[in-house]
Protein backbone atom coordinates (compact mmCIF):
# COMPACT_ATOMS: atom_id res chain seq x y z
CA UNK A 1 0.00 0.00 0.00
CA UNK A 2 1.30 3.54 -1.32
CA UNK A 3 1.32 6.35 1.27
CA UNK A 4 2.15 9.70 0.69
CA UNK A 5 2.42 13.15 2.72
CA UNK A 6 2.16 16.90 1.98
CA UNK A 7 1.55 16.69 -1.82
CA UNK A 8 -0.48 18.86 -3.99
CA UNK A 9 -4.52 18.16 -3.72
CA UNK A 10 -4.63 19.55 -7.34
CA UNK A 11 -4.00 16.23 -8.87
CA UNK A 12 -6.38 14.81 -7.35
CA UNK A 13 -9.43 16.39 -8.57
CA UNK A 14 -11.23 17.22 -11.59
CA UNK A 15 -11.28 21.10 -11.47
CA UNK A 16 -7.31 21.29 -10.24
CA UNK A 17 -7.81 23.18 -6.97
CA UNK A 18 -6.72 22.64 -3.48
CA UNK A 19 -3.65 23.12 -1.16
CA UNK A 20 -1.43 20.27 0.34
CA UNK A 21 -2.59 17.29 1.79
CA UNK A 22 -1.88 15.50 5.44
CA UNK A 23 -0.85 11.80 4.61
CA UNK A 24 -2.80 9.85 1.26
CA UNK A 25 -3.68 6.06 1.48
CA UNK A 26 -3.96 4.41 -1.69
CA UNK A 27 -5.10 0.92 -0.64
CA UNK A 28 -4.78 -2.09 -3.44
CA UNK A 29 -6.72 -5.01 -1.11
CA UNK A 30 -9.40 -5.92 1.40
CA UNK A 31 -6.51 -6.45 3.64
CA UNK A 32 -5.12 -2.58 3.62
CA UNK A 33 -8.69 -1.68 3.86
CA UNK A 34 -8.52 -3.74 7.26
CA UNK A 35 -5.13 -1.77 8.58
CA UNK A 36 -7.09 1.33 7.92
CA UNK A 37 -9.83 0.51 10.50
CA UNK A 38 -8.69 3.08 12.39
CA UNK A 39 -8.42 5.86 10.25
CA UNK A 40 -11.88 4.85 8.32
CA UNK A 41 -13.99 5.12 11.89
CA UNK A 42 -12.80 8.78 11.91
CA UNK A 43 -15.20 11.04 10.71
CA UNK A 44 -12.90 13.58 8.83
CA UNK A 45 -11.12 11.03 6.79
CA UNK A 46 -12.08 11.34 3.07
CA UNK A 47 -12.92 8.62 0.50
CA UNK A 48 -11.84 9.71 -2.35
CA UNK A 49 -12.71 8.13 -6.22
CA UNK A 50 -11.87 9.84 -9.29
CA UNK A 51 -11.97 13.49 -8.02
CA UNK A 52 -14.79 14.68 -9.69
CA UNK A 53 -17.54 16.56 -7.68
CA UNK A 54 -15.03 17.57 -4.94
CA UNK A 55 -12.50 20.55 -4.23
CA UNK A 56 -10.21 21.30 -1.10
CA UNK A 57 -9.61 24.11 0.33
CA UNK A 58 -6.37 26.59 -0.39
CA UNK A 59 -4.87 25.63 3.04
CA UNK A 60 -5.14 22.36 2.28
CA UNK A 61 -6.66 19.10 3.89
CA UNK A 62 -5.04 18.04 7.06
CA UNK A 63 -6.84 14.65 7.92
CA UNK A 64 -6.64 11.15 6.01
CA UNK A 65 -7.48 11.11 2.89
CA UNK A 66 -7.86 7.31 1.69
CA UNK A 67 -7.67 7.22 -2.33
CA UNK A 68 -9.30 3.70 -3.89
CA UNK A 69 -7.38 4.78 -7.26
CA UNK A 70 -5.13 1.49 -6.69
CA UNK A 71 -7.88 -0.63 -5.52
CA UNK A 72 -9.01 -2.30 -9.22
CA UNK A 73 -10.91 -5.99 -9.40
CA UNK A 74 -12.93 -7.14 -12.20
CA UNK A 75 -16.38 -6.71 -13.50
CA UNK A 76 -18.08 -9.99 -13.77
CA UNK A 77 -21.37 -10.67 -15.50
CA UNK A 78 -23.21 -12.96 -13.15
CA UNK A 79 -26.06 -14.35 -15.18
CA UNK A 80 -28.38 -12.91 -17.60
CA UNK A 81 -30.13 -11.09 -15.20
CA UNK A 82 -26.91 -9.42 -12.64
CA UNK A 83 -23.72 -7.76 -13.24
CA UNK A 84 -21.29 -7.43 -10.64
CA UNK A 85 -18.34 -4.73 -10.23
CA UNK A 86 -15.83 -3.01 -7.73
CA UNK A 87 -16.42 0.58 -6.87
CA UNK A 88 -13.43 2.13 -8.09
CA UNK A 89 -13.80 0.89 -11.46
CA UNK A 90 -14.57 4.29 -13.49
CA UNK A 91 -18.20 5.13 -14.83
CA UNK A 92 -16.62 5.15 -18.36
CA UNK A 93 -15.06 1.78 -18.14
CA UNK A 94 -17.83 0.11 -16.63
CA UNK A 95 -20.19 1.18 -19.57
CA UNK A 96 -18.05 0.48 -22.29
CA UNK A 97 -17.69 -3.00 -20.88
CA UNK A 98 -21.11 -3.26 -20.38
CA UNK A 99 -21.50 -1.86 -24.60
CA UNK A 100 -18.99 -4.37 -25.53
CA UNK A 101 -21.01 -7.53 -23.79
CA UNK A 102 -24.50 -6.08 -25.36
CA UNK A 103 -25.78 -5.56 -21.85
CA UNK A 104 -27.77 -2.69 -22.13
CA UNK A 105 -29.16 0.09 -20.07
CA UNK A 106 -26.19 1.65 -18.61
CA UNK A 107 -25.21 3.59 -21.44
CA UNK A 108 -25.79 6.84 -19.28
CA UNK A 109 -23.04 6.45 -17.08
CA UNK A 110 -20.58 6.27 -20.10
CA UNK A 111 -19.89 10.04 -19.58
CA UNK A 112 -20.11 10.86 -16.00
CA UNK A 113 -16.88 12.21 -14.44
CA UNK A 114 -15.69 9.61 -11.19
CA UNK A 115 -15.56 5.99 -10.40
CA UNK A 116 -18.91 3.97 -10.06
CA UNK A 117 -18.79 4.48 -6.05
CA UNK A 118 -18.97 7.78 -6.67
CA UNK A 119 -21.96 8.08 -8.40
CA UNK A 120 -23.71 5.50 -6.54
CA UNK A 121 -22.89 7.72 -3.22
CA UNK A 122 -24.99 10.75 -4.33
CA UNK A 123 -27.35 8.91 -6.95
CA UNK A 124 -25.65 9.98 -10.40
CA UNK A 125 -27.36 9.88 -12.89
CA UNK A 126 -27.95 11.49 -16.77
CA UNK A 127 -30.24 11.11 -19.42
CA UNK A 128 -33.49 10.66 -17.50
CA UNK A 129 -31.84 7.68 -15.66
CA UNK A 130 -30.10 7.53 -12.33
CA UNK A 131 -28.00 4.29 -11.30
CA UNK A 132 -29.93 3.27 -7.85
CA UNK A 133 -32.13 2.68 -10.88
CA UNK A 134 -30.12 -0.38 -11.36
CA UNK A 135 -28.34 -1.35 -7.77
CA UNK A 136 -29.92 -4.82 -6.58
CA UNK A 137 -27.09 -4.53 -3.37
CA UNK A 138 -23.90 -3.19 -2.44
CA UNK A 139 -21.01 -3.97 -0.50
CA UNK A 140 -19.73 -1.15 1.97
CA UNK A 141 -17.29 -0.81 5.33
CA UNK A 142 -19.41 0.77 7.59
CA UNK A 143 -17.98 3.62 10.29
CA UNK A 144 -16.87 1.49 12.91
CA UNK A 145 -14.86 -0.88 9.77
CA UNK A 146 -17.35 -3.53 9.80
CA UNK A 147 -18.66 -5.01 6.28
CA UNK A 148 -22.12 -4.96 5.30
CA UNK A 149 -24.28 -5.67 2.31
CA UNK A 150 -27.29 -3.92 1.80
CA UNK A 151 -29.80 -4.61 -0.54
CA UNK A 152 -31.16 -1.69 -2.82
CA UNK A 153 -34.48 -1.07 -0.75
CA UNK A 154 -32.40 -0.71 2.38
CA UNK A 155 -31.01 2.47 1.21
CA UNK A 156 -32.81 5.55 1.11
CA UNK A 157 -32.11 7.38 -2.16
CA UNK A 158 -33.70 10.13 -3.85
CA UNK A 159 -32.70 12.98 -6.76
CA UNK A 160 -28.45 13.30 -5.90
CA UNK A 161 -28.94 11.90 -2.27
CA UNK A 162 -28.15 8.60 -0.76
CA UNK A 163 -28.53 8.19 3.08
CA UNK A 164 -24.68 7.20 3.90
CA UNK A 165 -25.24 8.10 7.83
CA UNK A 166 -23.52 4.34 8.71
CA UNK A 167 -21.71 4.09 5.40
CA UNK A 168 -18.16 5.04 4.99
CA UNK A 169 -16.72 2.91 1.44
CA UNK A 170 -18.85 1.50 -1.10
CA UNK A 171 -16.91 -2.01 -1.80
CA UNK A 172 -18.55 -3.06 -4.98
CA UNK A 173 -22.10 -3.06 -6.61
CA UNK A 174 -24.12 -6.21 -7.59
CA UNK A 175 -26.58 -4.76 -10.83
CA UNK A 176 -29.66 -5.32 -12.29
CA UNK A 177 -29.78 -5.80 -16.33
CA UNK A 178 -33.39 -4.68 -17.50
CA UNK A 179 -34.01 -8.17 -20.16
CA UNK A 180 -36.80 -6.08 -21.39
CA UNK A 181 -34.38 -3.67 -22.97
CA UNK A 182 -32.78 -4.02 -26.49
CA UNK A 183 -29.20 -3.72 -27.03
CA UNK A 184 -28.84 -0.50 -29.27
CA UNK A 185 -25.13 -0.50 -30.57
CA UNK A 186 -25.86 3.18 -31.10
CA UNK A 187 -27.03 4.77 -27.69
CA UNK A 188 -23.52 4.92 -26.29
CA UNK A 189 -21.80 6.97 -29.34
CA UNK A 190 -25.83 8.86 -29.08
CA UNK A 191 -24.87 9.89 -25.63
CA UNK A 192 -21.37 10.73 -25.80
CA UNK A 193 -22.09 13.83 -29.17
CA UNK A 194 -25.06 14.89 -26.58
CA UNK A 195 -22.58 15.84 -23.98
CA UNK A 196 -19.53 16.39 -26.27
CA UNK A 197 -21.72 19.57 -27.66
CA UNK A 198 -23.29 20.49 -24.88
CA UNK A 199 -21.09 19.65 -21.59
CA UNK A 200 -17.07 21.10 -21.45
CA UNK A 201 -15.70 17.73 -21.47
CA UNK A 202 -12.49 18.27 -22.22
CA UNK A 203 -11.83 21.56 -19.48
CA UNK A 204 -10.97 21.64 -15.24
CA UNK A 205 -14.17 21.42 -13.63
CA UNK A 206 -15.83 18.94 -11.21
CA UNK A 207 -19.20 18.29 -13.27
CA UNK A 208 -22.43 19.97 -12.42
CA UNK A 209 -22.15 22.77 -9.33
CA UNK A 210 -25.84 23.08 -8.29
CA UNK A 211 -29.07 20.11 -8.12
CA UNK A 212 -31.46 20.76 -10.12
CA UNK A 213 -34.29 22.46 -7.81
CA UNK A 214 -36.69 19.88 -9.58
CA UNK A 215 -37.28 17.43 -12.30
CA UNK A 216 -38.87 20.30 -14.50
CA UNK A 217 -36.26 22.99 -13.53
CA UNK A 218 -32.83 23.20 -14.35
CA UNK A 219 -30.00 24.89 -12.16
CA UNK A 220 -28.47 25.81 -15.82
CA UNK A 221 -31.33 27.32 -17.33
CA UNK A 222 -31.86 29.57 -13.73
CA UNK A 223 -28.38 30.61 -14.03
CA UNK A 224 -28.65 31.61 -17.90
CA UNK A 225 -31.94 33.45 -17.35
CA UNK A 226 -30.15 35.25 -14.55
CA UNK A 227 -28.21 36.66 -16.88
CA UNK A 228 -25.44 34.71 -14.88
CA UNK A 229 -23.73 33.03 -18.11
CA UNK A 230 -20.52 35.27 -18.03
CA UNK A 231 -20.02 35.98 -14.44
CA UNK A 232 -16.35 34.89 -13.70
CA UNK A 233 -14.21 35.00 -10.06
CA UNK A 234 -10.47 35.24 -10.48
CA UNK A 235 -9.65 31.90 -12.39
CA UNK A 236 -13.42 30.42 -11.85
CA UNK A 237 -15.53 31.25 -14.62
CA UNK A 238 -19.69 29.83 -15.62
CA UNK A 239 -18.90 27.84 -18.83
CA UNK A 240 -20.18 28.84 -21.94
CA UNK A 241 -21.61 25.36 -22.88
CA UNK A 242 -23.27 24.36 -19.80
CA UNK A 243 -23.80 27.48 -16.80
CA UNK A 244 -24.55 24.95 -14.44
CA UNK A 245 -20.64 23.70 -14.93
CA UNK A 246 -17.54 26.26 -13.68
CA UNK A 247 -14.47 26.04 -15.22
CA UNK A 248 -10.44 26.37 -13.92
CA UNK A 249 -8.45 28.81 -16.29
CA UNK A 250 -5.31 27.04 -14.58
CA UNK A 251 -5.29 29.64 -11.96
CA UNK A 252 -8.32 29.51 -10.22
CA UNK A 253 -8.09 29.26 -6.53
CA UNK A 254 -10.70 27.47 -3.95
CA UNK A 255 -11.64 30.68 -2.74
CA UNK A 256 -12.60 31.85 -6.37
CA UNK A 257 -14.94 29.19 -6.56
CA UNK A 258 -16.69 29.49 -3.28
CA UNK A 259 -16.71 32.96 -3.82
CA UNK A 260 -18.37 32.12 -7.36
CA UNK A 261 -20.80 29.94 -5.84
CA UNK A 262 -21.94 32.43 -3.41
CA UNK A 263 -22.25 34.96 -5.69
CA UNK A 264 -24.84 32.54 -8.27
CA UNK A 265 -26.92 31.43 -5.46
CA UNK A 266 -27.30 34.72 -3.62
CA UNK A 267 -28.56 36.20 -7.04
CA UNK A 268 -30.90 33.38 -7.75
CA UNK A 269 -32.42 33.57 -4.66
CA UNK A 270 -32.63 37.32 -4.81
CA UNK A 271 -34.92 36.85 -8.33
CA UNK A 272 -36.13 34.08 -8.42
CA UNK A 273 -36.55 33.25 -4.41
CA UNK A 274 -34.73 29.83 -4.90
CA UNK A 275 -32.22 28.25 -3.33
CA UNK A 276 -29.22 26.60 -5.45
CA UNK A 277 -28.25 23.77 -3.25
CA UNK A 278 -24.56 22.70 -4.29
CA UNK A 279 -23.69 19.35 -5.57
CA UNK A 280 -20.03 19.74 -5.30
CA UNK A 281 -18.50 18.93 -2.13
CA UNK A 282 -15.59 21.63 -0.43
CA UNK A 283 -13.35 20.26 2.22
């Protein structure tokens, strides 16, 4: 197991912000997960995926930070009916491996930014679909280290929001294939020019900022109407495909973006008398 001190948090998220770190874990097995009882029981410690959806601080992060980038096992098609995978497999990989087995239904996870535990820990989703859609169970360490699997309906989910209050590490995901769905070798190249053109794929940023206040009513199109759509903070700017997304120049700063963030909600709420709640997480 890799361990490392006092490095940059930059690299280790999507939008390239952060200050220095206390000590990293990058556990490979079950049994480093086991030596880092102890630091998974405390309640500051950090899980981290892919590093999308998250930022740190300027000053830095100065508790554990335990990163599953190392920690890689196999997907494994159970039957007809369940697919099985780790959690730090990415979104990407799991849906192209899902494409190239003609499993369909998880074509929407193709372009999500982060590792599969990552979305199922706040319900990602795209496309009309979200992927507690499709969890039959999962595997997690619970707070106090123990090992649990829970089956989908023990879970409370909704729109971005899973109940983790006893659940520290997702382990690994047992899924659902929908047999009533056809295989369309089309849908994943569909779905991947639908965010291409509209999403800035290929820039710093962490995904979206803000949940959607509803089904019918999009954080992006609040922020446009707001006349929000060029608003910028030192290197933190609203992107010009997609408001609800903020982009890193390459010198944006943590501050920048809270500062950013402030600054959009405050002014929705001010017109429109609703509140942006943030997706993102800031240590």
């Amino acid at each position: 197991m890799d361990i490392i001190d006092k490095v940059s948090l930059k690299k280790f998220t999507t939008i390239r912000i952060g200050g220095r770190s206390s000590k990293i874990y990058f556990p490979e097995t079950l049994e480093d997960l086991e030596h880092l009882k102890s630091k998974i029981s405390l309640h500051k410690t950090i899980i981290l995926g892919k590093g999308s959806n998250i930022a740190f601080k300027d000053s830095g992060y100065k508790n554990s930070i335990i990163s599953l980038k190392h920690f890689r096992r196999p997907i494994r098609r159970i039957d007809d009916l369940q697919i099985t995978s780790f959690a730090s497999i990415s979104c990407a990989r799991f849906s192209k491996f899902c494409f190239k087995n003609k499993i369909p239904g998880f074509e929407f996870l193709h372009g999500i930014p982060g590792s599969l535990g990552g979305a199922i820990a706040m319900n990602a989703g795209a496309f009309g679909d979200e992927i507690w859609n499709h969890i039959d169970s999962v595997r997690c360490i619970l707070h106090d280290g123990a090992i649990k699997v829970y089956k989908n309906n023990n879970i409370k989910t909704s729109y971005r929001y899973v109940d983790r209050s006893k659940i520290k590490i997702f382990l690994n995901a047992t899924l659902n294939i929908n047999k009533e769905l056809k295989f369309n070798k089309l849908l994943l190249s569909k779905y991947s020019l639908q965010r291409s053109s509209s999403q800035p794929i290929r820039q710093w940023s962490s995904g979206c900022i803000f949940k959607n206040p509803s089904s019918k009513l999009a954080a992006s199109s609040l922020i446009e109407s707001a006349d929000l759509s060029k608003e910028r903070v030192g290197g933190i700017y609203v992107s010009r495909k997609h408001c609800n997304y903020l982009i890193n120049d390459g010198t944006g700063t943590c501050h920048d973006l809270e500062e950013l963030i402030s600054f959009i909600q405050d002014k929705i709420k001010t017109k429109y008398n609703i509140t942006l709640d943030r997706e993102i997480c800031i240590y």
